[in-house]
Protein backbone atom coordinates (compact mmCIF):
# COMPACT_ATOMS: atom_id res chain seq x y z
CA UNK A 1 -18.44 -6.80 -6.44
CA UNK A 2 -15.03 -5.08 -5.79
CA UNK A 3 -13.01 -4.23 -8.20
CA UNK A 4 -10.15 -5.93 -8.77
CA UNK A 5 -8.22 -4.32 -11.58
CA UNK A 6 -7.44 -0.80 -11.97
CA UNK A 7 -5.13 1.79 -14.09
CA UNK A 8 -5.24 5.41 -12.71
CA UNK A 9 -2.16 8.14 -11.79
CA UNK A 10 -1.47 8.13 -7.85
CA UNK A 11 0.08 11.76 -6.50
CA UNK A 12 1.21 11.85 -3.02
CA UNK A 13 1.69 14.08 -0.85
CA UNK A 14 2.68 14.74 2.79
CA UNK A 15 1.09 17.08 5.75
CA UNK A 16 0.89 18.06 8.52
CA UNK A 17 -1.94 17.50 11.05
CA UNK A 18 -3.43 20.82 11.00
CA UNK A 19 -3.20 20.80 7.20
CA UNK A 20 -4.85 17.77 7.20
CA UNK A 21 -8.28 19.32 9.55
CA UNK A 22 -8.39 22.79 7.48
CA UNK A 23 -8.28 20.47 4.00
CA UNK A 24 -10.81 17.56 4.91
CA UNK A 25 -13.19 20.17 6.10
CA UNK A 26 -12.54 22.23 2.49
CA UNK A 27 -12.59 18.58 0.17
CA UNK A 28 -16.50 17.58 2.22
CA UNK A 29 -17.65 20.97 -0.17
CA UNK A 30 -16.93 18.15 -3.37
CA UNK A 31 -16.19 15.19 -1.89
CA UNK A 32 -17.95 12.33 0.40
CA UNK A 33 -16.74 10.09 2.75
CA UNK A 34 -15.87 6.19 1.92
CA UNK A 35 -19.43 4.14 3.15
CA UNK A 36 -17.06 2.60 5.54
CA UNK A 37 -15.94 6.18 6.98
CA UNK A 38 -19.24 7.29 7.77
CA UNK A 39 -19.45 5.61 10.55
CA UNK A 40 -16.03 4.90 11.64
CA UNK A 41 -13.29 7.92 11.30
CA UNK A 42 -10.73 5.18 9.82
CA UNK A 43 -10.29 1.56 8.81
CA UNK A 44 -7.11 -0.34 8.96
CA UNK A 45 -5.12 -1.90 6.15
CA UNK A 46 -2.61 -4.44 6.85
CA UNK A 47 -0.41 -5.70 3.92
CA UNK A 48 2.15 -8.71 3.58
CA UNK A 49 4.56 -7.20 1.30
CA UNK A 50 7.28 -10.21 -0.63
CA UNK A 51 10.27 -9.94 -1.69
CA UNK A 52 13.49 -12.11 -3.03
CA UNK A 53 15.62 -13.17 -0.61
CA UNK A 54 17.89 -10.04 -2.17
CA UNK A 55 15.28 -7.57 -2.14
CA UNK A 56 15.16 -7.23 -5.38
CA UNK A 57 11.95 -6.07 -6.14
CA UNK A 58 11.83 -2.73 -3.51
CA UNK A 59 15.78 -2.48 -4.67
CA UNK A 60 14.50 -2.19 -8.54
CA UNK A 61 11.28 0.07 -7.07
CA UNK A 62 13.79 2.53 -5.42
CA UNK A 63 16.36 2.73 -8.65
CA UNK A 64 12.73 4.94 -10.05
CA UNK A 65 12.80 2.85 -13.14
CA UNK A 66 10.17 3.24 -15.97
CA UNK A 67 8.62 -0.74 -14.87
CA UNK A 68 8.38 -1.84 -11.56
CA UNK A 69 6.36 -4.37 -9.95
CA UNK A 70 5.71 -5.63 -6.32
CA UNK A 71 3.50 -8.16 -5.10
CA UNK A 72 1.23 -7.85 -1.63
CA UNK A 73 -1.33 -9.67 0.11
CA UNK A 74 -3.31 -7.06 1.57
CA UNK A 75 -6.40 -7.60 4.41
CA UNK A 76 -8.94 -5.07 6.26
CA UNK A 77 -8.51 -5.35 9.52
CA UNK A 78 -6.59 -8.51 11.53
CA UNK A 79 -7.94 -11.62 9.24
CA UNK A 80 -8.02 -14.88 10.29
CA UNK A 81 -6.95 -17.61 8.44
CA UNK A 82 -10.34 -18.31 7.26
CA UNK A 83 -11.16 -14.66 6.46
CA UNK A 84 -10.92 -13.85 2.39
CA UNK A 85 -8.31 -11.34 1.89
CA UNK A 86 -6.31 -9.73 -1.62
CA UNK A 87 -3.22 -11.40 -3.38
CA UNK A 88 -2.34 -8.40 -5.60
CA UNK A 89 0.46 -7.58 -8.17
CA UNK A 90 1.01 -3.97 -8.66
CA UNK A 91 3.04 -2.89 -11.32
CA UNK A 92 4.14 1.10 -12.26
CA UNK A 93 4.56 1.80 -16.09
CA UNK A 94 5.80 5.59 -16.87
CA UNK A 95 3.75 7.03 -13.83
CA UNK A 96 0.25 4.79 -14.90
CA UNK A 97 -0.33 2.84 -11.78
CA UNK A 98 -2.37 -1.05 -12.52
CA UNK A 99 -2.67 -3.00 -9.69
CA UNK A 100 -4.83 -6.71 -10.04
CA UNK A 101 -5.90 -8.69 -7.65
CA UNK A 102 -8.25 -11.59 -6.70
CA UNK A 103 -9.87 -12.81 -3.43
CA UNK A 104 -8.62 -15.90 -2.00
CA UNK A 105 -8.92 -17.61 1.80
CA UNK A 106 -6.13 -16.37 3.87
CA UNK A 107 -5.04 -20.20 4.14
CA UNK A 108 -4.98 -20.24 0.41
CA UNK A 109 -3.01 -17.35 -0.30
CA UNK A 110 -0.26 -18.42 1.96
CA UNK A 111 -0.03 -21.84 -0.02
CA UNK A 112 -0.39 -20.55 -2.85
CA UNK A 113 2.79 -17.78 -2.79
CA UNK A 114 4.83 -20.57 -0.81
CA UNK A 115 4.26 -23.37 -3.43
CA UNK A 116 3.61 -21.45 -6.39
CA UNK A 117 0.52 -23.71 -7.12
CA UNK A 118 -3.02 -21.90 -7.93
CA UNK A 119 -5.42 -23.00 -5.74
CA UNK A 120 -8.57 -25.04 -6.88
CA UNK A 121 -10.71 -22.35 -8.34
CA UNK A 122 -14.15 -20.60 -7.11
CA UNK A 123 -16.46 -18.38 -7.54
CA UNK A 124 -15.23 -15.38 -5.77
CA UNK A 125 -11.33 -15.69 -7.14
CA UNK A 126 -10.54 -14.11 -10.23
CA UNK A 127 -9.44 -16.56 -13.01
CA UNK A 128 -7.11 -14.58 -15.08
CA UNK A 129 -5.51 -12.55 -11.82
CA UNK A 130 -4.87 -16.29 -10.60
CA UNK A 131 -2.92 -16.95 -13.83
CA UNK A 132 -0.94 -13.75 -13.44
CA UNK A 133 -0.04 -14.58 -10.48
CA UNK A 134 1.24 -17.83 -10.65
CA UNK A 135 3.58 -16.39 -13.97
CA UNK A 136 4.92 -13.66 -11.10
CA UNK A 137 5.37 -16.35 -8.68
CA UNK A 138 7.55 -18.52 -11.47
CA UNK A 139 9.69 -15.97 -12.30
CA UNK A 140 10.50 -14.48 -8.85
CA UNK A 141 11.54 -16.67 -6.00
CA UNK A 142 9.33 -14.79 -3.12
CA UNK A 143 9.22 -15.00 0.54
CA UNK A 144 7.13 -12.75 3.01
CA UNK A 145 9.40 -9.71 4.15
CA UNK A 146 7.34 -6.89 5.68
CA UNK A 147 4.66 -6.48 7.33
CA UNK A 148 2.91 -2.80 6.91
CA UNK A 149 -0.42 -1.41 8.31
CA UNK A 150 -1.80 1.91 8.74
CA UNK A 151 -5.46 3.45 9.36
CA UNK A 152 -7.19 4.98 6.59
CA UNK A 153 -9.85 7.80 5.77
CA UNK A 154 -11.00 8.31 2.21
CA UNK A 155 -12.97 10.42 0.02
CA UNK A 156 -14.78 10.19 -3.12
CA UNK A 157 -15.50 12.91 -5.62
CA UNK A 158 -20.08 13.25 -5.30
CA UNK A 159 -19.79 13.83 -9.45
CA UNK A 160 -16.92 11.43 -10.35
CA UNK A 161 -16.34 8.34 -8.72
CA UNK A 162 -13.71 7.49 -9.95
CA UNK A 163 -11.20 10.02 -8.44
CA UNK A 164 -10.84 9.22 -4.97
CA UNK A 165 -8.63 10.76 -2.03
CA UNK A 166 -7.11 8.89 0.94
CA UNK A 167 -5.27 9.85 4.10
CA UNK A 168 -3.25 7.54 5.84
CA UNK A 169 -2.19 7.67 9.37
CA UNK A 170 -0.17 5.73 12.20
CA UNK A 171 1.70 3.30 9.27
CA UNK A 172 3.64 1.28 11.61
CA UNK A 173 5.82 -2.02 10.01
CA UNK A 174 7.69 -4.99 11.47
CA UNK A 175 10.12 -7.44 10.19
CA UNK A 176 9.49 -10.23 12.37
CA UNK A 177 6.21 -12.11 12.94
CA UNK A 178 5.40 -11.71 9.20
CA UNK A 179 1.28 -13.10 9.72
CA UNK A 180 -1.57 -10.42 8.64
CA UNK A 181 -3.45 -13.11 11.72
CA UNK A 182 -0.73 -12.05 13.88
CA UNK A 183 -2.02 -8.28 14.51
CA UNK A 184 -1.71 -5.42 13.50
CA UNK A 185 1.06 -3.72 16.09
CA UNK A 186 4.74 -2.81 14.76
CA UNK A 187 6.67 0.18 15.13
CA UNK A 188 6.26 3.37 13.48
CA UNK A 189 7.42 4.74 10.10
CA UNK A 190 6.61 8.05 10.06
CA UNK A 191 5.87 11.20 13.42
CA UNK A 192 2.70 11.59 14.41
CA UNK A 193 2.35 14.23 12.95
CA UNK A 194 2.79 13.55 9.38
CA UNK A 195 0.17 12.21 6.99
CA UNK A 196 0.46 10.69 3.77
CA UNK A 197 -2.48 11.76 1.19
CA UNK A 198 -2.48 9.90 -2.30
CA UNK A 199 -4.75 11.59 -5.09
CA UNK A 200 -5.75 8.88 -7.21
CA UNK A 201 -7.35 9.56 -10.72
CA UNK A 202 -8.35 7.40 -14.09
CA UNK A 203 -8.15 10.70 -15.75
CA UNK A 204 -6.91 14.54 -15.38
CA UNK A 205 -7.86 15.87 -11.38
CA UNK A 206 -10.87 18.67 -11.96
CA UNK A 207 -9.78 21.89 -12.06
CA UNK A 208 -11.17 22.49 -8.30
CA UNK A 209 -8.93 20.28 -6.77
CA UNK A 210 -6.08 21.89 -8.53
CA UNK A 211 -7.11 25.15 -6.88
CA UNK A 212 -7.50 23.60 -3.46
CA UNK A 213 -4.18 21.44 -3.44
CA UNK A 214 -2.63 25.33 -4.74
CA UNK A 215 -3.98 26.93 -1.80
CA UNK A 216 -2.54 24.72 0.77
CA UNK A 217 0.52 24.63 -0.83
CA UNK A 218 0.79 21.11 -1.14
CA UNK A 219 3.28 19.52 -4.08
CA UNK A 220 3.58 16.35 -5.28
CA UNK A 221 6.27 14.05 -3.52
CA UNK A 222 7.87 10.35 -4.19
CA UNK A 223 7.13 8.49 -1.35
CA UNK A 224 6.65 4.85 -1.19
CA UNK A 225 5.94 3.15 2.13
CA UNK A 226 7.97 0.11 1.81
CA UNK A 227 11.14 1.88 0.15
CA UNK A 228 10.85 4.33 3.13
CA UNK A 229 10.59 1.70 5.56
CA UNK A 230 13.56 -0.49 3.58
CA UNK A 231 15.77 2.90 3.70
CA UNK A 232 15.58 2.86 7.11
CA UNK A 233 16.12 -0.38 7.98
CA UNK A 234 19.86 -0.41 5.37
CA UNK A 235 20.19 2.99 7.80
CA UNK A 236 19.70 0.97 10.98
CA UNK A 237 21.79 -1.82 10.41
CA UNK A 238 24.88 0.53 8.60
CA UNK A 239 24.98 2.03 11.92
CA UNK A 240 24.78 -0.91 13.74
CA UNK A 241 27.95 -1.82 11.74
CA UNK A 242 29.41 1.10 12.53
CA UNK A 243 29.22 0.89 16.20
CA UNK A 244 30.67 -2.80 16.11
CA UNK A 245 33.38 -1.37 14.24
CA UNK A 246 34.48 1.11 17.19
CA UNK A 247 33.78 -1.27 19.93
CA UNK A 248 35.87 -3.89 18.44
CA UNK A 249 38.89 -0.80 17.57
């Protein structure tokens, strides 16, 4: 079974492509690939990200308060709406990261966040994630607002499984068309070239990872996908102001 509720410290960090090849090469000396990653270099996660009408939850997320929350519906893949996907709340609380979540049909995820009702309960939904989420969906007025993919490669520690190490790559995002059934095509957050990596830990990271994240001179960074992506878009449509402005002077 997967597990559906965690609480563990999330670093990022962003590289470069050739920092990227020397460190995956250095991490396979302690690490292994995700199952999934054996086989296949990545696998792609699409997410539904909702918001208020005001943004208020990425506009609270960005202030870099000491409690913030969002809430996601997050698929492998394209789904379709008979595929089971994750309706997840994650929350921050001074740096500890808990994210919950439950399994539901595609179909009933989407009726659930629009009407707010929990859907008729089985065996592979989580009972008391359900209930959380329906208290999340009372007090917030939600509707779907991004939609955010990427392709992923991760890494788990061969003596400790529960630190893990992803990379992400390509994240691409649209505002329009907001269906994980829809595809997974939008237009690109970040260059090519960059790639986020997220250290994610229950506990302290062993002492050799320390060493290895020293010697590529790689630092800890605040970077959240959706707040960059938000950012940009308040950039976009400033400018967009801006050149009405002179056209109309």
């Amino acid at each position: 079974m997967a597990i559906e509720v965690f609480n563990r410290h999330e670093n990022k960090y962003l590289l470069n492509s050739e920092t990227y090849e020397m460190l995956t090469r250095k991490l396979k000396e302690y690490m292994e690939l995700d199952e999934y990653n054996k086989t296949h270099q990545f696998y792609t996660i699409s997410n539904l990200y909702y918001d208020t009408r005001d943004n208020h939850l990425i506009r609270t997320s960005l202030a870099k308060p000491k409690y913030k929350e969002k809430l996601r519906l997050r698929a492998y893949g394209v789904p379709s709406m008979e595929d089971k996907v994750y309706l997840e709340i994650k929350k921050k609380v001074n740096g500890m990261v808990n994210k919950r979540r439950t399994k539901l049909v595609l179909e009933e995820a989407y009726e659930f966040v629009n009407t707010g009702e929990k859907p008729e309960f089985k065996k592979y939904m989580n009972q008391q994630v359900l209930n959380e989420l329906e208290y999340f969906l009372k007090v917030y007025d939600l509707t779907p607002k991004l939609y955010l993919a990427y392709d992923r490669q991760a890494f788990f520690a061969i003596d400790n499984r529960d630190l893990r190490l992803t990379f992400d790559t390509n994240i691409r995002t649209r505002r329009e068309d907001l269906r994980l059934e829809a595809g997974d095509h939008g237009n690109k957050l970040l260059d090519d070239d960059v790639w986020l990596m997220e250290v994610k830990a229950e506990k302290c990271v062993p002492v050799w990872l320390v060493k290895i994240l020293s010697e590529y001179k790689l630092y800890r960074t605040s970077f959240s996908k959706y707040g960059t992506e938000y950012k940009s878009m308040l950039k976009k449509q400033l400018e967009m102001r801006e050149n009405e402005c002179l056209m109309n002077y």
